[in-house]
C-alpha atoms as a PDB file:
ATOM      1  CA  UNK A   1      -2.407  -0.648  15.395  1.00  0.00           C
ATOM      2  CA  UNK A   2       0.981  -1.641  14.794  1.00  0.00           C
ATOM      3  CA  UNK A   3       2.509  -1.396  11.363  1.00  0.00           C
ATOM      4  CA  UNK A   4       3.837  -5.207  11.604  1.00  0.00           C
ATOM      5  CA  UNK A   5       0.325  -6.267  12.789  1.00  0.00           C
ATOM      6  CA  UNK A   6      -1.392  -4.566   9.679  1.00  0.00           C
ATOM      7  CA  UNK A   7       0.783  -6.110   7.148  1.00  0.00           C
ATOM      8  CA  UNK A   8       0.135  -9.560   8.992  1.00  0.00           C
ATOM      9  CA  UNK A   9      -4.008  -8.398   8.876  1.00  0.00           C
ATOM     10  CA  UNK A  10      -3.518  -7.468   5.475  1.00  0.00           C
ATOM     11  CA  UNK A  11      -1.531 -10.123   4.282  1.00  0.00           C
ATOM     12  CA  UNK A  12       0.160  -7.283   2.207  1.00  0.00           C
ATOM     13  CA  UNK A  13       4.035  -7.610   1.763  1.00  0.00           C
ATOM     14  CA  UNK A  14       6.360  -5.296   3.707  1.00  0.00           C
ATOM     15  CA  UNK A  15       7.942  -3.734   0.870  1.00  0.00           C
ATOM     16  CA  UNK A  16       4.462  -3.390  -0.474  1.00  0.00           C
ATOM     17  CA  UNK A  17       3.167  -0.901   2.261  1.00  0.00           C
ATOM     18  CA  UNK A  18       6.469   0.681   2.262  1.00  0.00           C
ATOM     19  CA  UNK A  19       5.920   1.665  -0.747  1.00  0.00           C
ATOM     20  CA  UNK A  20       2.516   3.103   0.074  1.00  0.00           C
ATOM     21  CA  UNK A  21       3.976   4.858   3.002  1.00  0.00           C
ATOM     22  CA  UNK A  22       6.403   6.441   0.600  1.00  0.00           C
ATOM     23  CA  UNK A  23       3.604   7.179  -2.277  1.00  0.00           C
ATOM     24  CA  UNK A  24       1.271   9.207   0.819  1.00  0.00           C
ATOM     25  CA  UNK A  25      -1.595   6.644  -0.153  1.00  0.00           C
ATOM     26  CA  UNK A  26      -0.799   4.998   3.660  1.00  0.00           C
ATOM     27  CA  UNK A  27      -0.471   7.710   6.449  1.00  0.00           C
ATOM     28  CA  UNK A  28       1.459   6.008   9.304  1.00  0.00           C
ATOM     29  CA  UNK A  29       2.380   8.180  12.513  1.00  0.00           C
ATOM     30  CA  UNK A  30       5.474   7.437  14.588  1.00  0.00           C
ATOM     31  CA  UNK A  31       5.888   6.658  18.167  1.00  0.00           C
ATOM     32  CA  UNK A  32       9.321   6.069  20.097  1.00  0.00           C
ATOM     33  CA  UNK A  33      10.349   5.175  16.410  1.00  0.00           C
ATOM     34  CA  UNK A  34       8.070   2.725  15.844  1.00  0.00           C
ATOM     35  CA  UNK A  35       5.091   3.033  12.988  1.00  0.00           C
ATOM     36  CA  UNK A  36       1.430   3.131  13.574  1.00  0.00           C
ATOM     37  CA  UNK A  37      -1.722   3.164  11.401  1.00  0.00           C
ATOM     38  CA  UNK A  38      -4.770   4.823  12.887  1.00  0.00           C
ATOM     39  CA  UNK A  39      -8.076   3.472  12.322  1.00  0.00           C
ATOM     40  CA  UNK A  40      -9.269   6.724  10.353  1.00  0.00           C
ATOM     41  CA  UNK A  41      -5.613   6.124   8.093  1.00  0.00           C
ATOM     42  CA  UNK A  42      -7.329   2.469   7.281  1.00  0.00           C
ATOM     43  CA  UNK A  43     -10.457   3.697   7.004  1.00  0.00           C
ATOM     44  CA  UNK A  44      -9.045   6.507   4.215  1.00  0.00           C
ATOM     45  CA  UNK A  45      -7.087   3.775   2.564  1.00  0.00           C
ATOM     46  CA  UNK A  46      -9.853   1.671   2.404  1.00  0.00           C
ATOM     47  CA  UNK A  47     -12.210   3.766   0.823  1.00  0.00           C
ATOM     48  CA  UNK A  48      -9.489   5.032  -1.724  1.00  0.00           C
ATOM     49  CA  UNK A  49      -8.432   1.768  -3.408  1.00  0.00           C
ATOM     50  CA  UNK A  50     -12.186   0.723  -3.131  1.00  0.00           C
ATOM     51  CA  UNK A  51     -12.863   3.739  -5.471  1.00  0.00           C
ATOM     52  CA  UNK A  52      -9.697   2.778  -7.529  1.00  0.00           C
ATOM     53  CA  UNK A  53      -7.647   5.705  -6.784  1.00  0.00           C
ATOM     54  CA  UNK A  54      -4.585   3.541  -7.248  1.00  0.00           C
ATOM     55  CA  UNK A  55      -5.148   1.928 -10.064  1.00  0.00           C
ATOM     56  CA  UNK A  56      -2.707   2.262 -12.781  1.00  0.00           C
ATOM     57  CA  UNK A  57      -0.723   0.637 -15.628  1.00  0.00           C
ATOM     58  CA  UNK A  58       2.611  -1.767 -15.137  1.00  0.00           C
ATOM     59  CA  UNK A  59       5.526   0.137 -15.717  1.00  0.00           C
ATOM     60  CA  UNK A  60       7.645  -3.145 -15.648  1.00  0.00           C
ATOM     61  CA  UNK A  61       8.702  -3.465 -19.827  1.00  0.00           C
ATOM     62  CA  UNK A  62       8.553  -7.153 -19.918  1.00  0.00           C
ATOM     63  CA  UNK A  63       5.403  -7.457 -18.070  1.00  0.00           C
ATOM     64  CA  UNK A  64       3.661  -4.843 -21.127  1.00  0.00           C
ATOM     65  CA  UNK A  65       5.383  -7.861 -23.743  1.00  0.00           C
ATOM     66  CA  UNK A  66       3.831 -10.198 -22.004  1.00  0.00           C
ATOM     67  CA  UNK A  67       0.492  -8.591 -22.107  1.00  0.00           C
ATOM     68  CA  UNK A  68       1.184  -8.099 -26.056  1.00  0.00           C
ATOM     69  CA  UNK A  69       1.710 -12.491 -26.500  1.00  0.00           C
ATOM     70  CA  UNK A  70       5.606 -10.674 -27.629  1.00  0.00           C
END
């Protein structure tokens, strides 16, 4: 599947998937230089943010004040 279609499917943002390209948590493959995600790279995906592998804390400063009622 195209990368373009999977962000449409997904309704995740570009930049957003980029980023998970970049991180290794979204294994794309390229063909005539356009990006492609298998269904065994969704699959993996899948079952790692189900099982919370990505979780993690805001490192966005403001964001933690917020949190705090600062």
């Amino acid at each position: 599947m195209s990368l373009a279609k999977f962000v449409a499917q997904t309704g995740l943002s570009p930049v957003t998937c980029w980023r998970y390209r970049n991180h290794g948590w979204l294994k794309t493959i390229v063909i005539a230089g356009r990006h492609y995600v298998t269904r065994e790279a969704i699959e993996e995906f899948n079952r790692r943010a189900a099982a919370g592998e990505f979780a993690g804390t805001l490192k966005n400063p403001s964001a933690a004040r917020n949190r705090a009622g600062v």
